[in-house]
C-alpha atoms as a PDB file:
ATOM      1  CA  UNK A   1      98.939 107.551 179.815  1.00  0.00           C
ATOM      2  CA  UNK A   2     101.889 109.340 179.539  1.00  0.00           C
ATOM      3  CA  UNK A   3     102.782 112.080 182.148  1.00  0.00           C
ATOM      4  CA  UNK A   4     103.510 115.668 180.938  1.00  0.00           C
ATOM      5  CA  UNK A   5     105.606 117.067 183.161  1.00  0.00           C
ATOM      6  CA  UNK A   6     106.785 121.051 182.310  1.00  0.00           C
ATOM      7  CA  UNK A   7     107.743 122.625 185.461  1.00  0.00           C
ATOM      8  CA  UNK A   8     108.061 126.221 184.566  1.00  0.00           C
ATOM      9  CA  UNK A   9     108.695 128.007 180.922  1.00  0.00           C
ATOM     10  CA  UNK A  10     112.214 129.282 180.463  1.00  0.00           C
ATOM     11  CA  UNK A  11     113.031 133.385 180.930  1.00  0.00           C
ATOM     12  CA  UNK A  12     114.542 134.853 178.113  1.00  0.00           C
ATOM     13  CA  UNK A  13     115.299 137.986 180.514  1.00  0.00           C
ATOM     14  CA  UNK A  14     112.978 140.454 178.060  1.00  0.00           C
ATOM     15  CA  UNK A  15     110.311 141.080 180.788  1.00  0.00           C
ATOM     16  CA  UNK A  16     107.011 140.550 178.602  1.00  0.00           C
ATOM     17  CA  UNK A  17     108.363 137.912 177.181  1.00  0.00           C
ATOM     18  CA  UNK A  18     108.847 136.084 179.814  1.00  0.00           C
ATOM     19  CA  UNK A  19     105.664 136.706 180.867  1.00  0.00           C
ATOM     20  CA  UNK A  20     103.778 135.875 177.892  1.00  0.00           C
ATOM     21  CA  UNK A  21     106.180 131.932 178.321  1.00  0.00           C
ATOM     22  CA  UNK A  22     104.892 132.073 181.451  1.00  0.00           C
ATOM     23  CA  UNK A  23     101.083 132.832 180.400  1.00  0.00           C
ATOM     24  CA  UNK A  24     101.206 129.985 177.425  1.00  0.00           C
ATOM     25  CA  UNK A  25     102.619 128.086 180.323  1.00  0.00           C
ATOM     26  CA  UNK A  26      99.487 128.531 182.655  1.00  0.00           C
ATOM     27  CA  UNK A  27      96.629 128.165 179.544  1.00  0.00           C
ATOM     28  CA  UNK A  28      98.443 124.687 178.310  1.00  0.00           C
ATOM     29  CA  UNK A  29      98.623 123.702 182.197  1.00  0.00           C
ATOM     30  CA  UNK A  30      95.593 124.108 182.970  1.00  0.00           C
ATOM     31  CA  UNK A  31      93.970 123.213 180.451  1.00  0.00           C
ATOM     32  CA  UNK A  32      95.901 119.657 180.741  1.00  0.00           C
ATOM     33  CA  UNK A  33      94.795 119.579 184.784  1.00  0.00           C
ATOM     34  CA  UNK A  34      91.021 120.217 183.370  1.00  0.00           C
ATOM     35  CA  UNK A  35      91.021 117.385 180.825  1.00  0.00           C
ATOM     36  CA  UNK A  36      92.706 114.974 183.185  1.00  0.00           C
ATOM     37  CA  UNK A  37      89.811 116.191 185.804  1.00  0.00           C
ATOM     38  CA  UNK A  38      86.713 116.020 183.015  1.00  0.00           C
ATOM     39  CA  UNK A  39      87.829 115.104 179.800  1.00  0.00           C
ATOM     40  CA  UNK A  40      84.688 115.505 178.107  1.00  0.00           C
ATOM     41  CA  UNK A  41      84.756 119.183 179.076  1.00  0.00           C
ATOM     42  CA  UNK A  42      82.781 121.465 176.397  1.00  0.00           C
ATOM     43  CA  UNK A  43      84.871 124.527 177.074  1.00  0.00           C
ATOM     44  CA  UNK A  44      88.437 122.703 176.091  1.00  0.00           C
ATOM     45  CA  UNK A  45      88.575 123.262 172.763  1.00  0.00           C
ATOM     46  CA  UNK A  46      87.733 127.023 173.171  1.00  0.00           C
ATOM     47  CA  UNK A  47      90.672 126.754 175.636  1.00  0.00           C
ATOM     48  CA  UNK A  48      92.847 124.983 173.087  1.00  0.00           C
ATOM     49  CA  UNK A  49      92.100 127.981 170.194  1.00  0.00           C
ATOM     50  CA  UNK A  50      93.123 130.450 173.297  1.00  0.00           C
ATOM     51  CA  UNK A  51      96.070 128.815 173.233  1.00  0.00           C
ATOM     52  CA  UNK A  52      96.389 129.385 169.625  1.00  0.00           C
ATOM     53  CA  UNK A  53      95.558 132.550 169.694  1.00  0.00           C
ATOM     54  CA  UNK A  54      98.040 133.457 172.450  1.00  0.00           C
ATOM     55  CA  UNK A  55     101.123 131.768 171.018  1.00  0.00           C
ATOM     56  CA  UNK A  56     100.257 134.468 168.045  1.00  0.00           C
ATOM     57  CA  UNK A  57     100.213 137.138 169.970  1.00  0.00           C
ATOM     58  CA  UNK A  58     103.730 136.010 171.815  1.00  0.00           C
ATOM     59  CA  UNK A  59     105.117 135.325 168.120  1.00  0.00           C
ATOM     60  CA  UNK A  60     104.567 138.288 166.982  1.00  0.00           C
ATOM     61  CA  UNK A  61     105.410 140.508 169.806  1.00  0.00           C
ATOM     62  CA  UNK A  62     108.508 138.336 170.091  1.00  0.00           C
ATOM     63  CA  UNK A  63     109.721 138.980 166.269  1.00  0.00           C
ATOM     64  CA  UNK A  64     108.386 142.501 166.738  1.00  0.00           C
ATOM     65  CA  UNK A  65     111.318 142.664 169.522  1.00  0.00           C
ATOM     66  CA  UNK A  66     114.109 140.653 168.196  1.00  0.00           C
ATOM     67  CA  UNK A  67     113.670 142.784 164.812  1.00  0.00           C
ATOM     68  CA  UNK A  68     114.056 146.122 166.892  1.00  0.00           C
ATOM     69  CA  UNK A  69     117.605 144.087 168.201  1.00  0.00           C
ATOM     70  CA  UNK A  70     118.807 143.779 164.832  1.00  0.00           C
ATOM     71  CA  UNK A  71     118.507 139.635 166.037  1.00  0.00           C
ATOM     72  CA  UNK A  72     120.653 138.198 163.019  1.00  0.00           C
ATOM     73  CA  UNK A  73     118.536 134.982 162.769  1.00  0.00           C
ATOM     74  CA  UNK A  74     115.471 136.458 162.803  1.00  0.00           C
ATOM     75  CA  UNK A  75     114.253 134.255 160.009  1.00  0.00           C
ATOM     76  CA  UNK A  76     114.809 131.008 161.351  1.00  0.00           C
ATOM     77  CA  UNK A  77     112.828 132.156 164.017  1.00  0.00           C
ATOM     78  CA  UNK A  78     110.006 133.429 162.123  1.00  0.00           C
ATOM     79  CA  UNK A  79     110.102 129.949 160.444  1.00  0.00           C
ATOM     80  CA  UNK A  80     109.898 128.048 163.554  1.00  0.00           C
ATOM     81  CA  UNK A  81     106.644 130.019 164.658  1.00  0.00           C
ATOM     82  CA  UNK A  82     105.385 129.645 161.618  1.00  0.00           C
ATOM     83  CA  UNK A  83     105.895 125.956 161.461  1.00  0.00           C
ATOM     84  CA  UNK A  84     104.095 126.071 165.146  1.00  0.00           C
ATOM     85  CA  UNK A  85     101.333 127.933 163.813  1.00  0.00           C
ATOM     86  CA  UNK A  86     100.739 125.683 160.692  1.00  0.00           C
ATOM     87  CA  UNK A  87     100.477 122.428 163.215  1.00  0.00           C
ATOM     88  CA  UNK A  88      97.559 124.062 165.363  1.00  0.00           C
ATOM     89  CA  UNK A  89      96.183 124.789 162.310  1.00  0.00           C
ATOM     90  CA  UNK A  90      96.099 121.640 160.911  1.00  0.00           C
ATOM     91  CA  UNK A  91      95.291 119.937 163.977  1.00  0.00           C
ATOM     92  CA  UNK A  92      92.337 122.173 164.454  1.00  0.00           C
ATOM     93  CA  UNK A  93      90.989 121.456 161.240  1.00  0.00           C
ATOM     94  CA  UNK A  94      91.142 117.914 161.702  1.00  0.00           C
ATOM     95  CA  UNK A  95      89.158 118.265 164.929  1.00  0.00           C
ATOM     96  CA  UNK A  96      85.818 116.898 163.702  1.00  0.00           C
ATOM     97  CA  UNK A  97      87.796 113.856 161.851  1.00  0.00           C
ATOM     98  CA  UNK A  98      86.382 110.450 163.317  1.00  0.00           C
ATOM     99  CA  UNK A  99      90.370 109.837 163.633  1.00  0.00           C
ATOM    100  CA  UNK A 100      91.193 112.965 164.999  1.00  0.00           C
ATOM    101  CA  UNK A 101      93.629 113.106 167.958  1.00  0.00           C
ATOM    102  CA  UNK A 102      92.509 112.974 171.114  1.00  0.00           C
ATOM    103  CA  UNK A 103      92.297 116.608 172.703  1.00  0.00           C
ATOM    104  CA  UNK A 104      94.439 115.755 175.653  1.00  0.00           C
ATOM    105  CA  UNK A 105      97.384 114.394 172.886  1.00  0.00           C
ATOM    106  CA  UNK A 106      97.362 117.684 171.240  1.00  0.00           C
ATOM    107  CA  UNK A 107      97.289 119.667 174.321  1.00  0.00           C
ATOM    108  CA  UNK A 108     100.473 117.498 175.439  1.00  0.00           C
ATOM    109  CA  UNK A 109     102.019 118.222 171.814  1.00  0.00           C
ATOM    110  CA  UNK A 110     102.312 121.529 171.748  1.00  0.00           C
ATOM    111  CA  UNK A 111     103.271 121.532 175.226  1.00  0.00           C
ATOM    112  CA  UNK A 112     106.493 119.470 173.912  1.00  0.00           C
ATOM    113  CA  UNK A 113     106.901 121.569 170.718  1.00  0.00           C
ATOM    114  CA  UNK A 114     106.852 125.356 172.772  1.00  0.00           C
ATOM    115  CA  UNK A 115     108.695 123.784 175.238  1.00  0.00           C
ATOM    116  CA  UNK A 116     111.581 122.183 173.151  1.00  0.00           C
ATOM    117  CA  UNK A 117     111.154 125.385 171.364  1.00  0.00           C
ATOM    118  CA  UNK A 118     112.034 127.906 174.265  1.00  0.00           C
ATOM    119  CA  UNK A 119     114.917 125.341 174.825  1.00  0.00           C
ATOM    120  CA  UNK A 120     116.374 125.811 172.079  1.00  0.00           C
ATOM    121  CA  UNK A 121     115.373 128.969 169.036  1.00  0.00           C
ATOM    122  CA  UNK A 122     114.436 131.161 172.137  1.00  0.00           C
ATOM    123  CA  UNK A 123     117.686 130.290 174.303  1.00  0.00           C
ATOM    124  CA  UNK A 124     119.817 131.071 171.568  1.00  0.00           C
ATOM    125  CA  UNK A 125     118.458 134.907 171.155  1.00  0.00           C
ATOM    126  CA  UNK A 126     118.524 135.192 175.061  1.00  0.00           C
ATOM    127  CA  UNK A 127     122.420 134.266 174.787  1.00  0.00           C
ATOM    128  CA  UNK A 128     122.913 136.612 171.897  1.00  0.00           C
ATOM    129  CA  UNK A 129     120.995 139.579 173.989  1.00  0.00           C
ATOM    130  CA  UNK A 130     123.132 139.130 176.660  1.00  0.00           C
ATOM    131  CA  UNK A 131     126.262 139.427 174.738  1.00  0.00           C
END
């Protein structure tokens, strides 16, 4: 199996950001550890909808703060969360699927999607705030 390998979210240098990264950071983590430890675990998809429910939470508290910057690409951004959003929807409603992906894949996924996104649509508003 392939190895996920994250080692820490990037800072954005907006305090509660940051901390929220570091928070999604911790629940996809750990939630990766406890599959890899007892992959039939009845609590991981309750700590795969946390997940969800966090990165909405971050999103919006994110936009809420970029809008109060007067971030110029504010709607891309809002686009990419959204697009984030829609896939853990449809993932979770494919959960009970006989093909459904495996929960470990999906918990890898958006591991790769929040982490290529603070890489790249959240690195480019931490440049602009520092300007």
């Amino acid at each position: 199996m392939d190895v996920f390998k994250w080692d820490s979210p990037r800072t954005v240098g907006v305090a509660q950001l940051d901390e929220q990264h570091r928070l999604l950071h911790r629940l996809i983590m750990g939630l990766i550890r406890t599959l890899e430890a007892a992959p039939g675990d009845p609590e991981a998809e309750k700590s795969f909808i946390r997940i969800f429910e966090t990165a909405v939470v971050h999103f919006k508290t994110e936009e809420d703060y970029l809008e109060a910057q007067g971030y110029p690409d504010l709607q891309p951004h809002r686009l990419e969360h959204e697009l984030i959003l829609d896939w853990f929807r449809d993932q979770t409603a494919q959960r009970d699927r006989p093909k459904a992906t495996p929960l470990m894949g999906l918990v890898k996924g958006i591991g790769e999607i929040i982490q290529d996104h603070q890489a790249t649509v959240d690195h480019a508003y931490a440049a602009w705030l520092e300007v």
